[in-house]
C-alpha atoms as a PDB file:
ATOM      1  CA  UNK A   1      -4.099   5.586  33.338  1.00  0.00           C
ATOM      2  CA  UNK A   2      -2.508   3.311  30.993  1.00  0.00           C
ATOM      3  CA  UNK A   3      -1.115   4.362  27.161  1.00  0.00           C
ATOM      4  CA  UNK A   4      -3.910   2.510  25.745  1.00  0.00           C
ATOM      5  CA  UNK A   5      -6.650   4.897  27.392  1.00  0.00           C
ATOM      6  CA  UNK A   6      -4.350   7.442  25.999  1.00  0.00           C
ATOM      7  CA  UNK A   7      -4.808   5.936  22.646  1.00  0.00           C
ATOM      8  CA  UNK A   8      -8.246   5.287  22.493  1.00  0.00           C
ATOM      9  CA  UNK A   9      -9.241   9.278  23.560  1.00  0.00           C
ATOM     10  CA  UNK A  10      -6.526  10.182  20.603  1.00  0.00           C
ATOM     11  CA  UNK A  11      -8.196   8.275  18.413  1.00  0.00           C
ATOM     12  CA  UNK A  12     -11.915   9.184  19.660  1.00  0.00           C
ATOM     13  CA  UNK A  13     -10.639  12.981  19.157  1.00  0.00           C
ATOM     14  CA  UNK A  14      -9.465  12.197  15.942  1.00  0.00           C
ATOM     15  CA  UNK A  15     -12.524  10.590  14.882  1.00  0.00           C
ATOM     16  CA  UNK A  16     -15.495  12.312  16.181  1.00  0.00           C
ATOM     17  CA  UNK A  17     -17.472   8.900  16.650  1.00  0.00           C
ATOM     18  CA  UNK A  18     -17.359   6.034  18.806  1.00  0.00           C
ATOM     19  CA  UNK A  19     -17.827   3.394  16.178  1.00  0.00           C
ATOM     20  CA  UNK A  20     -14.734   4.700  13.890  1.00  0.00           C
ATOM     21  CA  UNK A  21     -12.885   5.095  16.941  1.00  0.00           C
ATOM     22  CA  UNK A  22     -13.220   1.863  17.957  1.00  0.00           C
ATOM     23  CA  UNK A  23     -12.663   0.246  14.783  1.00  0.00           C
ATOM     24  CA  UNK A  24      -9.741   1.889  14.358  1.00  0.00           C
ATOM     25  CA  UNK A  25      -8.019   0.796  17.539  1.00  0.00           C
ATOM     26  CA  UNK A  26      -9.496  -2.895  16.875  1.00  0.00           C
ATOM     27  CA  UNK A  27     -11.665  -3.395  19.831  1.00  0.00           C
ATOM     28  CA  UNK A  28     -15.554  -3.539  19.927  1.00  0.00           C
ATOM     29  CA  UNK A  29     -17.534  -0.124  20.664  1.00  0.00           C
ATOM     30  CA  UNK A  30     -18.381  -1.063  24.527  1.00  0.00           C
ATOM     31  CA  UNK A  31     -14.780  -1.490  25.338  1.00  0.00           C
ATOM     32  CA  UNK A  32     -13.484   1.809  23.895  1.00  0.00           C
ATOM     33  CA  UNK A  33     -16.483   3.243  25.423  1.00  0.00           C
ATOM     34  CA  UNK A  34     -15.894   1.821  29.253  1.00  0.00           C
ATOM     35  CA  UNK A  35     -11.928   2.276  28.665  1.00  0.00           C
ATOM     36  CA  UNK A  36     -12.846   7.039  27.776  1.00  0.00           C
ATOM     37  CA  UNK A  37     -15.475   6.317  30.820  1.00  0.00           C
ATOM     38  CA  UNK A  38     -13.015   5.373  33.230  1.00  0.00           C
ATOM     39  CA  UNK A  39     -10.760   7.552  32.200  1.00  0.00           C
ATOM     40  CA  UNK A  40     -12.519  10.515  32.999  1.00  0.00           C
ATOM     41  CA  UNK A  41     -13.932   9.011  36.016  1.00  0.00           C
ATOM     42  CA  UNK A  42      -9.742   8.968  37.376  1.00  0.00           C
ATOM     43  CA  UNK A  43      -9.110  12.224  35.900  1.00  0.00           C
ATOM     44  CA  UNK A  44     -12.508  13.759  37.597  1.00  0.00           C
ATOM     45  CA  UNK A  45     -13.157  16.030  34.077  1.00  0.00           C
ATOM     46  CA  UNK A  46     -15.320  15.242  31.457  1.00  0.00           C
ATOM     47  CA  UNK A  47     -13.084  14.739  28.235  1.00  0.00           C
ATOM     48  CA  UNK A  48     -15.936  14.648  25.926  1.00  0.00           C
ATOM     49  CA  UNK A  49     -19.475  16.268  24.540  1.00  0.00           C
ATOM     50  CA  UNK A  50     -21.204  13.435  23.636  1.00  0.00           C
ATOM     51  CA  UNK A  51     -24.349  13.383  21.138  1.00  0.00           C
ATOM     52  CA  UNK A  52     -26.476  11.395  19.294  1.00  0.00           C
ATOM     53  CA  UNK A  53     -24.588  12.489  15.862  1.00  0.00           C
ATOM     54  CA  UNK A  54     -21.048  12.774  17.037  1.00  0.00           C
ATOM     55  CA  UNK A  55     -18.418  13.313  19.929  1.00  0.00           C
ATOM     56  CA  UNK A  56     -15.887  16.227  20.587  1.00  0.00           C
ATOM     57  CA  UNK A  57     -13.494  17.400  23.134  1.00  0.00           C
ATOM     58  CA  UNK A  58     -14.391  19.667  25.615  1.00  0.00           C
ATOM     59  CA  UNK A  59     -11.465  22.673  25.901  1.00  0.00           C
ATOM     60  CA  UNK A  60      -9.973  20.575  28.526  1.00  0.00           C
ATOM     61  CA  UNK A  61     -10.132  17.910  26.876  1.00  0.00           C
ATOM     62  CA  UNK A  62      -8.357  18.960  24.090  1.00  0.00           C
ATOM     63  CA  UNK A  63      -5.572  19.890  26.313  1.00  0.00           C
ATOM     64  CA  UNK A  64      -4.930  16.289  27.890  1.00  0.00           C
ATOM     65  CA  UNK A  65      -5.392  14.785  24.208  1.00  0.00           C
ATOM     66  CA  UNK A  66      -3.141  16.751  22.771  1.00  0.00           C
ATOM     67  CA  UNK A  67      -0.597  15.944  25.930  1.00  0.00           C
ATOM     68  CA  UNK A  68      -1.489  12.569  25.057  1.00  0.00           C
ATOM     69  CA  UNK A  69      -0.025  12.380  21.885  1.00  0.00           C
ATOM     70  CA  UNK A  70       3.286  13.289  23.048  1.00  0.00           C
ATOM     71  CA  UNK A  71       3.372  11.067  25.447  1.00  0.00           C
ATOM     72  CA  UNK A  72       2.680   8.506  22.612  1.00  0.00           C
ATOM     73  CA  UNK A  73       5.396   9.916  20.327  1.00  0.00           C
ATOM     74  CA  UNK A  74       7.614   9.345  23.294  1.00  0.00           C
ATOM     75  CA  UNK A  75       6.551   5.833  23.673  1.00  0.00           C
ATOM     76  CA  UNK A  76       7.348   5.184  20.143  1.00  0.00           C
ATOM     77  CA  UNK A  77      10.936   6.710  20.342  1.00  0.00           C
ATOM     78  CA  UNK A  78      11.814   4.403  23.170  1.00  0.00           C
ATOM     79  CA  UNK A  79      10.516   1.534  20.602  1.00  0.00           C
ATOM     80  CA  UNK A  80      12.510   2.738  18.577  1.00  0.00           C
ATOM     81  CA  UNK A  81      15.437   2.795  20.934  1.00  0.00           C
ATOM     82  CA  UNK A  82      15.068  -0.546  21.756  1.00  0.00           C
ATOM     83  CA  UNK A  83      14.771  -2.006  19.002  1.00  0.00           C
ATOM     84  CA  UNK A  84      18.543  -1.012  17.927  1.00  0.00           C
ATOM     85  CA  UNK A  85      19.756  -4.141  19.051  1.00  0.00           C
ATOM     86  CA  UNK A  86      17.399  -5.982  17.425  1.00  0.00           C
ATOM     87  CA  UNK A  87      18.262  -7.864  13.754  1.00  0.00           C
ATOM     88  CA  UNK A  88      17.292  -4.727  11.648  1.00  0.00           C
ATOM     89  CA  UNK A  89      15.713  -6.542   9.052  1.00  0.00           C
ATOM     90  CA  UNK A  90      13.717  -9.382  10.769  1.00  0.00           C
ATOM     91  CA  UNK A  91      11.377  -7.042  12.791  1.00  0.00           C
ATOM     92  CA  UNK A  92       8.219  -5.948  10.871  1.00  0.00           C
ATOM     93  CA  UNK A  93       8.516  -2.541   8.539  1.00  0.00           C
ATOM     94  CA  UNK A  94       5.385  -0.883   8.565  1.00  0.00           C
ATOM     95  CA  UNK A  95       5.079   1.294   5.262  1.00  0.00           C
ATOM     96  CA  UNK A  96       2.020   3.978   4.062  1.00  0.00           C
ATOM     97  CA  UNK A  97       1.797   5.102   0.818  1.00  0.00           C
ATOM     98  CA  UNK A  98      -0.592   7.738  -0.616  1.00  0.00           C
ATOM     99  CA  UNK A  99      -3.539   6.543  -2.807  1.00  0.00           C
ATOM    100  CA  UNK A 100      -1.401   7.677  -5.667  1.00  0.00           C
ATOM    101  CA  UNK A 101       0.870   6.022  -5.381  1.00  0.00           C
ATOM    102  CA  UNK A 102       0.357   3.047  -3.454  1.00  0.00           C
ATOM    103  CA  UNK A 103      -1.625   0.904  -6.140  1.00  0.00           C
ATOM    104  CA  UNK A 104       1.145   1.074  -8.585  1.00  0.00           C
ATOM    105  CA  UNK A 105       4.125   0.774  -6.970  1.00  0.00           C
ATOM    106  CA  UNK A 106       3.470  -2.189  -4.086  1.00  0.00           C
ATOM    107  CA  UNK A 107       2.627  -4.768  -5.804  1.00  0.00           C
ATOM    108  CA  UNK A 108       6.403  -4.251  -8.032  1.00  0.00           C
ATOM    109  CA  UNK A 109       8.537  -2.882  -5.170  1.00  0.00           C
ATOM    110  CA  UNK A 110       7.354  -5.853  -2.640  1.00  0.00           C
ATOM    111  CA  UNK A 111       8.576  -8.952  -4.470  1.00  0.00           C
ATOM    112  CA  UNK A 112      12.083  -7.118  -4.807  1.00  0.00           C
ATOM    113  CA  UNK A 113      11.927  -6.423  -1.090  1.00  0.00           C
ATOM    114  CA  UNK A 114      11.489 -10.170  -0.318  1.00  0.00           C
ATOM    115  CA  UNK A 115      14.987 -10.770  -2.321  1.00  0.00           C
ATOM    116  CA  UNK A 116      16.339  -8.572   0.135  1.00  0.00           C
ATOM    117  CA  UNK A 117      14.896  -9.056   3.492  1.00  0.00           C
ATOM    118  CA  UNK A 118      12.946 -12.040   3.307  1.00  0.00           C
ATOM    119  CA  UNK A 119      12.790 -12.282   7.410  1.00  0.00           C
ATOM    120  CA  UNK A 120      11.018  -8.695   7.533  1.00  0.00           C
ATOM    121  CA  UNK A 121       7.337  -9.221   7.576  1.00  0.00           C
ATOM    122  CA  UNK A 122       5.817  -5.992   6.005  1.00  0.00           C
ATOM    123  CA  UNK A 123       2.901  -4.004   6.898  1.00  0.00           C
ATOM    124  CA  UNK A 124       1.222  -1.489   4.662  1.00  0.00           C
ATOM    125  CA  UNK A 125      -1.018   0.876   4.269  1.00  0.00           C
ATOM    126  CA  UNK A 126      -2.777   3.901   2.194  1.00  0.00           C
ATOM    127  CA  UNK A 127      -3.760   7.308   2.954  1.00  0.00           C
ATOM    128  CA  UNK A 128      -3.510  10.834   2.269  1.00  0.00           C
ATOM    129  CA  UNK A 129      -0.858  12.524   2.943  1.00  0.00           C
ATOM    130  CA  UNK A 130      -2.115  14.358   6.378  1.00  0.00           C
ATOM    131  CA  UNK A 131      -3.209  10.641   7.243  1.00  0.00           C
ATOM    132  CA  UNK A 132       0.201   9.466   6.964  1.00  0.00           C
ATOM    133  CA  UNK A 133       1.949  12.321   8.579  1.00  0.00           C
ATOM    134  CA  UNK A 134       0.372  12.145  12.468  1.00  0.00           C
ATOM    135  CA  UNK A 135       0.614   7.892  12.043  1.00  0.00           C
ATOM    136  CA  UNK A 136       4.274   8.391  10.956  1.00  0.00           C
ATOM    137  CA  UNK A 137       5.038  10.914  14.142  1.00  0.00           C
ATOM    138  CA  UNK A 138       2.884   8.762  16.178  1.00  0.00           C
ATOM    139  CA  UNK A 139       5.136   5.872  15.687  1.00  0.00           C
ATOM    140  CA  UNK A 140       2.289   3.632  13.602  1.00  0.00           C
ATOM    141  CA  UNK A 141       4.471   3.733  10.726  1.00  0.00           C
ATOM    142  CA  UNK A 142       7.675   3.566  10.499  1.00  0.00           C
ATOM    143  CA  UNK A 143       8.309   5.235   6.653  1.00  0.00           C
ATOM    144  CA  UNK A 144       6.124   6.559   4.384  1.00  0.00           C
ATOM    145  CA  UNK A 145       6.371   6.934   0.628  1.00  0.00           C
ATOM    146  CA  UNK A 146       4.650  10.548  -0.382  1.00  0.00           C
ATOM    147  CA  UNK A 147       5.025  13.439  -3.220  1.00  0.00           C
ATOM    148  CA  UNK A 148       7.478  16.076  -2.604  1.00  0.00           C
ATOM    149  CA  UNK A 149       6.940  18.495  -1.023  1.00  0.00           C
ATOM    150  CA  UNK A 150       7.161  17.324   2.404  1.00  0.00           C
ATOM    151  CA  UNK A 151       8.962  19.161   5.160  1.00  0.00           C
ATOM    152  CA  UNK A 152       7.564  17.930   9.268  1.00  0.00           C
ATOM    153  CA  UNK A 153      10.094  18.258  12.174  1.00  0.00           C
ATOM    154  CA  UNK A 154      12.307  15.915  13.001  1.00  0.00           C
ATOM    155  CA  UNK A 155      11.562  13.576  10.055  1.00  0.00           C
ATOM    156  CA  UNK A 156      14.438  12.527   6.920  1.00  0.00           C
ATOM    157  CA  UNK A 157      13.356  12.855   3.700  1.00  0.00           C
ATOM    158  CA  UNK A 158      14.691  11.315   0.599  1.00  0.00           C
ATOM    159  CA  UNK A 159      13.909  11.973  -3.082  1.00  0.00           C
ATOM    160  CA  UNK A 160      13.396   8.657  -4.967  1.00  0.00           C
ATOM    161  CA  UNK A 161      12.250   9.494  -8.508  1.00  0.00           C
ATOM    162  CA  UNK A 162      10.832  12.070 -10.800  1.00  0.00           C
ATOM    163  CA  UNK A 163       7.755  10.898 -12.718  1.00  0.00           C
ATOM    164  CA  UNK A 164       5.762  13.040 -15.516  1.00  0.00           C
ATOM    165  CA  UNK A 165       2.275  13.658 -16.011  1.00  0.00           C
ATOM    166  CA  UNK A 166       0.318  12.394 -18.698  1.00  0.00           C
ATOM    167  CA  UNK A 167      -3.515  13.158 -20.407  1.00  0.00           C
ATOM    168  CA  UNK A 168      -5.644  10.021 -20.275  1.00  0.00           C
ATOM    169  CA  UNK A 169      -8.836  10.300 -23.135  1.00  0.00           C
ATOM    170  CA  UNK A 170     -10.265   8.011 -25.066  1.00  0.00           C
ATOM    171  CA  UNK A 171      -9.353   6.395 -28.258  1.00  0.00           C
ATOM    172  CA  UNK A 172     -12.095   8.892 -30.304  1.00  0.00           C
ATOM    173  CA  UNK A 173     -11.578  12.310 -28.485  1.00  0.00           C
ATOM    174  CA  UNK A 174      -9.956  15.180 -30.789  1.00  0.00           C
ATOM    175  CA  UNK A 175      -7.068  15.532 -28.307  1.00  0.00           C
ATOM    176  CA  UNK A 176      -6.152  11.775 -29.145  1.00  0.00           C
ATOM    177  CA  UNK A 177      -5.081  13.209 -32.650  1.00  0.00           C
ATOM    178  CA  UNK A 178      -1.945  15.120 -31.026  1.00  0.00           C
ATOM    179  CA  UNK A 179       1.498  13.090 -30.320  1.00  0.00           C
ATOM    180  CA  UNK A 180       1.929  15.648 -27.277  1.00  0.00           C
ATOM    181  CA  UNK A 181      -0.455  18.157 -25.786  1.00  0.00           C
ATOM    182  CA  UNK A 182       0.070  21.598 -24.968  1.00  0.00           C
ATOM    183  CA  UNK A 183      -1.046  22.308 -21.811  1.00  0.00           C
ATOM    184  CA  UNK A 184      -3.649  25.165 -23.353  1.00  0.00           C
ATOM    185  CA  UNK A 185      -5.431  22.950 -25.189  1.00  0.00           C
ATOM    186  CA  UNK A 186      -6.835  21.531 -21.729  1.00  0.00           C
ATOM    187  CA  UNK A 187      -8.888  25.306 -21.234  1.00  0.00           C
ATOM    188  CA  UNK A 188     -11.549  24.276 -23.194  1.00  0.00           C
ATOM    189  CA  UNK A 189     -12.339  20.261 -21.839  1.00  0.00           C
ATOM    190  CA  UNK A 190     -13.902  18.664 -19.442  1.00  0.00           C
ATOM    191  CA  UNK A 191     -10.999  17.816 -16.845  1.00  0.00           C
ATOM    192  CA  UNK A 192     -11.651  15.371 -13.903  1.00  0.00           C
ATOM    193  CA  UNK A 193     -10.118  16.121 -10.908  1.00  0.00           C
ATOM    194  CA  UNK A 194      -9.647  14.025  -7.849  1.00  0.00           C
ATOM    195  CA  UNK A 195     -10.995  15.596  -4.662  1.00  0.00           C
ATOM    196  CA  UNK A 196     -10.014  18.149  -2.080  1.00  0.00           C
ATOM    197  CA  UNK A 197      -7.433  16.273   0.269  1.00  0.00           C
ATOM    198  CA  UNK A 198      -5.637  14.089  -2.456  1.00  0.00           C
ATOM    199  CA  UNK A 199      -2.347  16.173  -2.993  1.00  0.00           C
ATOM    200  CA  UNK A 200      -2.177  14.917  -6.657  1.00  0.00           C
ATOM    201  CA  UNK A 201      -4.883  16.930  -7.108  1.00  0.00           C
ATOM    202  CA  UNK A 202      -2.926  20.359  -5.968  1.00  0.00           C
ATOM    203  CA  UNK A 203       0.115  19.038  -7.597  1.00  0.00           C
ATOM    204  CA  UNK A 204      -2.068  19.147 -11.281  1.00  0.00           C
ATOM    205  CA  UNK A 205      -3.252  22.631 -10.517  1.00  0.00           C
ATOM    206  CA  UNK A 206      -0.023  23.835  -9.362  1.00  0.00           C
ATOM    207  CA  UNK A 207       1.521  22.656 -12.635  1.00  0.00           C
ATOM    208  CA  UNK A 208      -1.504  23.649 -14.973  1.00  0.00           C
ATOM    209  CA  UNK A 209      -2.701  27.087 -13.232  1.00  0.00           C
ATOM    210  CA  UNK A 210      -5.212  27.698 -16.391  1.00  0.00           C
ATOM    211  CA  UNK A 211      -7.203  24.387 -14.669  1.00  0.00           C
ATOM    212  CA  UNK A 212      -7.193  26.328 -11.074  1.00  0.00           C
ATOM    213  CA  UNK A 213      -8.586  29.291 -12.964  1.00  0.00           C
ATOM    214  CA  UNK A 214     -11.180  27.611 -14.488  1.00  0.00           C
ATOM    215  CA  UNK A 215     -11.804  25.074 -11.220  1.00  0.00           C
ATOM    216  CA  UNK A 216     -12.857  28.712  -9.672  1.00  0.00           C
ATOM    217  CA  UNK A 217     -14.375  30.545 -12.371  1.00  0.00           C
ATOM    218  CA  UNK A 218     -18.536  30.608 -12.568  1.00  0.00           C
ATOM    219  CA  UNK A 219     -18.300  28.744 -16.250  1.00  0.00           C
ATOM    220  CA  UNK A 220     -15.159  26.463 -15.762  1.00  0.00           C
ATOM    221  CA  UNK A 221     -15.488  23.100 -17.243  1.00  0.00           C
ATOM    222  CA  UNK A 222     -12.721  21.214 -13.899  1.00  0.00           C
ATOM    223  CA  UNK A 223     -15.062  18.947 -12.363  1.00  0.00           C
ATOM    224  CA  UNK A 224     -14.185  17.207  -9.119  1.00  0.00           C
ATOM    225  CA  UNK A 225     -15.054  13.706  -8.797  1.00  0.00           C
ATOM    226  CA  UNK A 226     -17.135  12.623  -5.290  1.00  0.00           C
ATOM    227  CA  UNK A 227     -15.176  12.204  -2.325  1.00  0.00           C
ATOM    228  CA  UNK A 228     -13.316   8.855  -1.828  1.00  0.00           C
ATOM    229  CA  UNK A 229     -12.823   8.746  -5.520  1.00  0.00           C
ATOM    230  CA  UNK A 230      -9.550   7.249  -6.931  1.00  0.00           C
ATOM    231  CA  UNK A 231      -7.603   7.557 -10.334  1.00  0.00           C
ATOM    232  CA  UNK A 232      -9.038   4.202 -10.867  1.00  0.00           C
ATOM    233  CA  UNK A 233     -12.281   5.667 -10.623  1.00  0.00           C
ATOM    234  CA  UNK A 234     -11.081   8.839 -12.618  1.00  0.00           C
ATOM    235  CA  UNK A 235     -10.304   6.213 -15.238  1.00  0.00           C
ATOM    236  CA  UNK A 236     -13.701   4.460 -15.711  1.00  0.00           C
ATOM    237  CA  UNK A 237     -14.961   7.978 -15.631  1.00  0.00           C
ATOM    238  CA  UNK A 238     -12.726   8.895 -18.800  1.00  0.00           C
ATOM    239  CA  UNK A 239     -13.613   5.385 -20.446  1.00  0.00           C
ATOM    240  CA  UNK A 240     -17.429   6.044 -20.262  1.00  0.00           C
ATOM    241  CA  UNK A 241     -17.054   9.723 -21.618  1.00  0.00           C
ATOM    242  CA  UNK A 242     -17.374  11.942 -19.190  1.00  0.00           C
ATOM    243  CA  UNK A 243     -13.997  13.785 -19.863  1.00  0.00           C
ATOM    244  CA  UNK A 244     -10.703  13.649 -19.811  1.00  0.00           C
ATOM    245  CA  UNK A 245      -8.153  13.376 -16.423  1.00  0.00           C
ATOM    246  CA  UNK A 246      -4.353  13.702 -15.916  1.00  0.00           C
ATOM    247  CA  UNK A 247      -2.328  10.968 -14.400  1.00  0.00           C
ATOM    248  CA  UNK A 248       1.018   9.919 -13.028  1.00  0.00           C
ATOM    249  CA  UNK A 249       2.896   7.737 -15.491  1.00  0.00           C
ATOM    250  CA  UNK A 250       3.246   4.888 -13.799  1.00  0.00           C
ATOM    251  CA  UNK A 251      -0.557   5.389 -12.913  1.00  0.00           C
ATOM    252  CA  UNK A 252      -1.293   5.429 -16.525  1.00  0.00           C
ATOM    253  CA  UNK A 253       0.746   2.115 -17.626  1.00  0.00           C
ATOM    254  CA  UNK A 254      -1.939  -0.170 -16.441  1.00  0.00           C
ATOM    255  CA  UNK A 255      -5.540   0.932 -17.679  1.00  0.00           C
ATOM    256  CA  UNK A 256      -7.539  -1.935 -17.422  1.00  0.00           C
ATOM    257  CA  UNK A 257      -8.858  -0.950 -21.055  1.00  0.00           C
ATOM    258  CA  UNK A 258      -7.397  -1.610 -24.995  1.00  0.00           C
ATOM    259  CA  UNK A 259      -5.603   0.980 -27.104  1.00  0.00           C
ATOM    260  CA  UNK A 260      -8.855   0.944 -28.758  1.00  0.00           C
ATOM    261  CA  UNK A 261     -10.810   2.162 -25.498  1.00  0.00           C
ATOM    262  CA  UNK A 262      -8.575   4.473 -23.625  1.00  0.00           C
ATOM    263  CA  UNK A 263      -4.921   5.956 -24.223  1.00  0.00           C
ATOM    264  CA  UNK A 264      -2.108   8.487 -23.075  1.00  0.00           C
ATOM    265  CA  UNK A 265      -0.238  11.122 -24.709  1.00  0.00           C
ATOM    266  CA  UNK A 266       2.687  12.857 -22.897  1.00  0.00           C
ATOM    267  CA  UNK A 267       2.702  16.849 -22.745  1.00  0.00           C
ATOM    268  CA  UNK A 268       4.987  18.801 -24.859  1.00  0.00           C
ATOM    269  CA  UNK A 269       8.100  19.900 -23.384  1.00  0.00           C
ATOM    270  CA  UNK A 270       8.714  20.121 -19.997  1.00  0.00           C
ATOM    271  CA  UNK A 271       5.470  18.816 -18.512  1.00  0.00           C
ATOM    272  CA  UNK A 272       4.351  18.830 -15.126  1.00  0.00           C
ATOM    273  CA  UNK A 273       5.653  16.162 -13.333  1.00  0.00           C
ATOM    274  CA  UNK A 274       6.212  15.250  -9.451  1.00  0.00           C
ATOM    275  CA  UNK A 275       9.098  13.454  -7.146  1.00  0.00           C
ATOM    276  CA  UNK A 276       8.248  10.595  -5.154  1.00  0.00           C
ATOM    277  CA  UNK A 277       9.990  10.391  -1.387  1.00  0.00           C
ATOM    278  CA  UNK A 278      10.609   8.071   1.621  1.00  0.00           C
ATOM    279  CA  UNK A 279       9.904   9.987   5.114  1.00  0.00           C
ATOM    280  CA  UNK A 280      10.864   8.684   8.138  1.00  0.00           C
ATOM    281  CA  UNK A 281      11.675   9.794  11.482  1.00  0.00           C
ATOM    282  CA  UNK A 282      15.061  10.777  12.272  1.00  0.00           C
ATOM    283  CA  UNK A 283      14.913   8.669  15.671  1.00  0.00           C
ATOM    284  CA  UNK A 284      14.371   5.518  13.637  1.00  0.00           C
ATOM    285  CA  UNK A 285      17.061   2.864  14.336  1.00  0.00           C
ATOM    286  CA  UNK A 286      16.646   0.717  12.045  1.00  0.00           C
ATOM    287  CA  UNK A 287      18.596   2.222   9.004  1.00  0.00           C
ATOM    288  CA  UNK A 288      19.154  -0.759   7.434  1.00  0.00           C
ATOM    289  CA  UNK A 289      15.627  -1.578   6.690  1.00  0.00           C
ATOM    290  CA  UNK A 290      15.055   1.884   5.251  1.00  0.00           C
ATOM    291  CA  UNK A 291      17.845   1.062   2.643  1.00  0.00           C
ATOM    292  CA  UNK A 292      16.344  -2.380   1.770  1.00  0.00           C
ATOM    293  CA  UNK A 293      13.320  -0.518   1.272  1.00  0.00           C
ATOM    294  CA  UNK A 294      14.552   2.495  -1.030  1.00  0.00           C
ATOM    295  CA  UNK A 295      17.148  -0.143  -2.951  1.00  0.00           C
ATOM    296  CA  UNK A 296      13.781  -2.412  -3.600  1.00  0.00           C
ATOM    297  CA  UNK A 297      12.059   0.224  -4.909  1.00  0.00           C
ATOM    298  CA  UNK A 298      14.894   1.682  -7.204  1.00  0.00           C
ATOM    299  CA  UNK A 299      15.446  -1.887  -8.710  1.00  0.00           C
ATOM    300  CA  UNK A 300      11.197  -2.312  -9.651  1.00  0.00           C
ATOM    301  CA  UNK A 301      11.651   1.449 -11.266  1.00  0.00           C
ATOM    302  CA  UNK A 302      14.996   1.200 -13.167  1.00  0.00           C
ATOM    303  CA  UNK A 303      13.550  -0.364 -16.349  1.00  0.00           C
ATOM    304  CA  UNK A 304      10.872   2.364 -16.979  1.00  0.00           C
ATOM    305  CA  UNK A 305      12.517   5.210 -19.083  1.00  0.00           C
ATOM    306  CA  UNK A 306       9.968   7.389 -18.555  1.00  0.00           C
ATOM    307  CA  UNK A 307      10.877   7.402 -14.646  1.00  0.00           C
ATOM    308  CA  UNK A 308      14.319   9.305 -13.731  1.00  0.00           C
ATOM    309  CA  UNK A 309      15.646   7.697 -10.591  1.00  0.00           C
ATOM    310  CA  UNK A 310      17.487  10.555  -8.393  1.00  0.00           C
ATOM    311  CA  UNK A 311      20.276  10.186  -6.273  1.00  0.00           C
END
């Protein structure tokens, strides 16, 4: 039994499909497929249903999976552990982001990282926010950079901004008349929504419950884009007419279209708005790369005034 059989059946469980699985762990389908195989074979218990549409754990199986995955957060913490006497910021940082986020802060925060730690190769990554959770207490990442809230065991989270919402329409909607929009005036338009999943999405309806209500009502006019969808893909969406969405500001900065195509306007008064956070677990050594990261990302955000940086 070796941790990367452990791996692979974490990943196959995760996955449901041999082919995901196997991309996932970077090996071809055959070798992840010998690798659960033999595994079972030592253990004498089938670990798996397989069929000709997907794979799951048997009950048992789910049991030495799940045993697995400690055994893999333990195998990170004594990376982790032995990497303290390493040069702190010459190892490689591996970062996730969530797809809101990601896109519009990377490419600004990385260049100010380099000043920094130019020695510390960086490896990144997008997901949603679940995604980033198990990688981050699996030891695949070492910090992630999510919406509060946040809250897992035996992880440190720290507050890095506060950014507001804004209304994205186009140039020749009626709501493109108003300097600010009340938050009532939404009721009656056709709001895109990013999927189930995308915590964005629960942070809008959270902040504008009249868009819930009408999201569940028989006649509400909320539409959820297909899964997989992005804001990007929100924003072509708005541009070709289809409605009207609500973004982050710093989502909202870089269209893609002209003032005469698409625009913003902020909402009046205190609008919804969310805080962006680094996560990381409270094992991780290296402390110093954690404050190269957070100071590089303060620095690329301190000349936006409609970001508040937080302490």
């Amino acid at each position: 039994m070796t941790l990367t059989e452990l791996r692979y059946i974490v990943t196959l469980a995760q996955e449901q499909h041999f082919g995901r699985a196997a991309e996932r762990c970077f090996v071809s389908q055959p070798t992840l497929s010998i690798a659960v195989k033999k595994l079972e074979e030592e253990l004498g218990v089938a670990l798996f249903e397989r069929s000709k549409s997907r794979v799951s754990a048997t009950p048992l199986g789910e049991k030495v999976v799940a045993q697995a995955n400690l055994v893999l957060e333990q195998t990170s913490a004594i990376k982790d552990i032995a990497n303290e006497g390493k040069d702190q910021l010459s190892s490689p940082l591996s970062v996730g982001a969530i797809f809101t986020i990601g896109p519009y802060l990377l490419p600004y925060f990385i260049p100010e990282l380099q000043k920094e730690a130019s020695a510390m190769p960086l490896y990144v990554e997008e997901g949603y926010t679940g995604t980033l959770r198990t990688k981050l207490r699996k030891g695949e990442l070492d910090v992630i950079i999510v919406a509060l809230p946040f809250t897992e065991a035996d992880v440190v989270t720290q507050p890095l901004y506060e950014e507001p919402f804004v209304v994205l329409l186009r140039r020749d909607h009626p709501l493109a008349d108003h300097p600010e929009i009340e938050p009532g005036l939404l009721d009656e338009q056709e709001v895109l929504l990013l999927g189930e999943g995308h915590c964005f999405r629960d942070q809008v309806l959270e902040t504008c419950p009249n868009l819930k209500t009408s999201l569940e009502g028989s006649k509400g006019k909320v539409r959820t884009a297909a899964e997989g969808s992005s804001l990007e893909t929100l924003r072509h969406m708005v541009a070709s007419g289809l409605g009207i969405t609500i973004l982050p500001v710093s989502a909202a900065s870089t269209t893609g279209y002209g003032d005469d195509v698409l625009v913003t306007r902020p909402f009046k008064g205190n609008g919804p708005r969310r805080t962006v956070a680094l996560a990381w677990r409270a094992s991780f050594p290296r402390f110093k790369a954690v404050d190269a990261l957070r100071n590089a990302i303060r620095r690329c955000q301190k000349g936006n005034p409609l970001i508040t940086l937080l302490n």
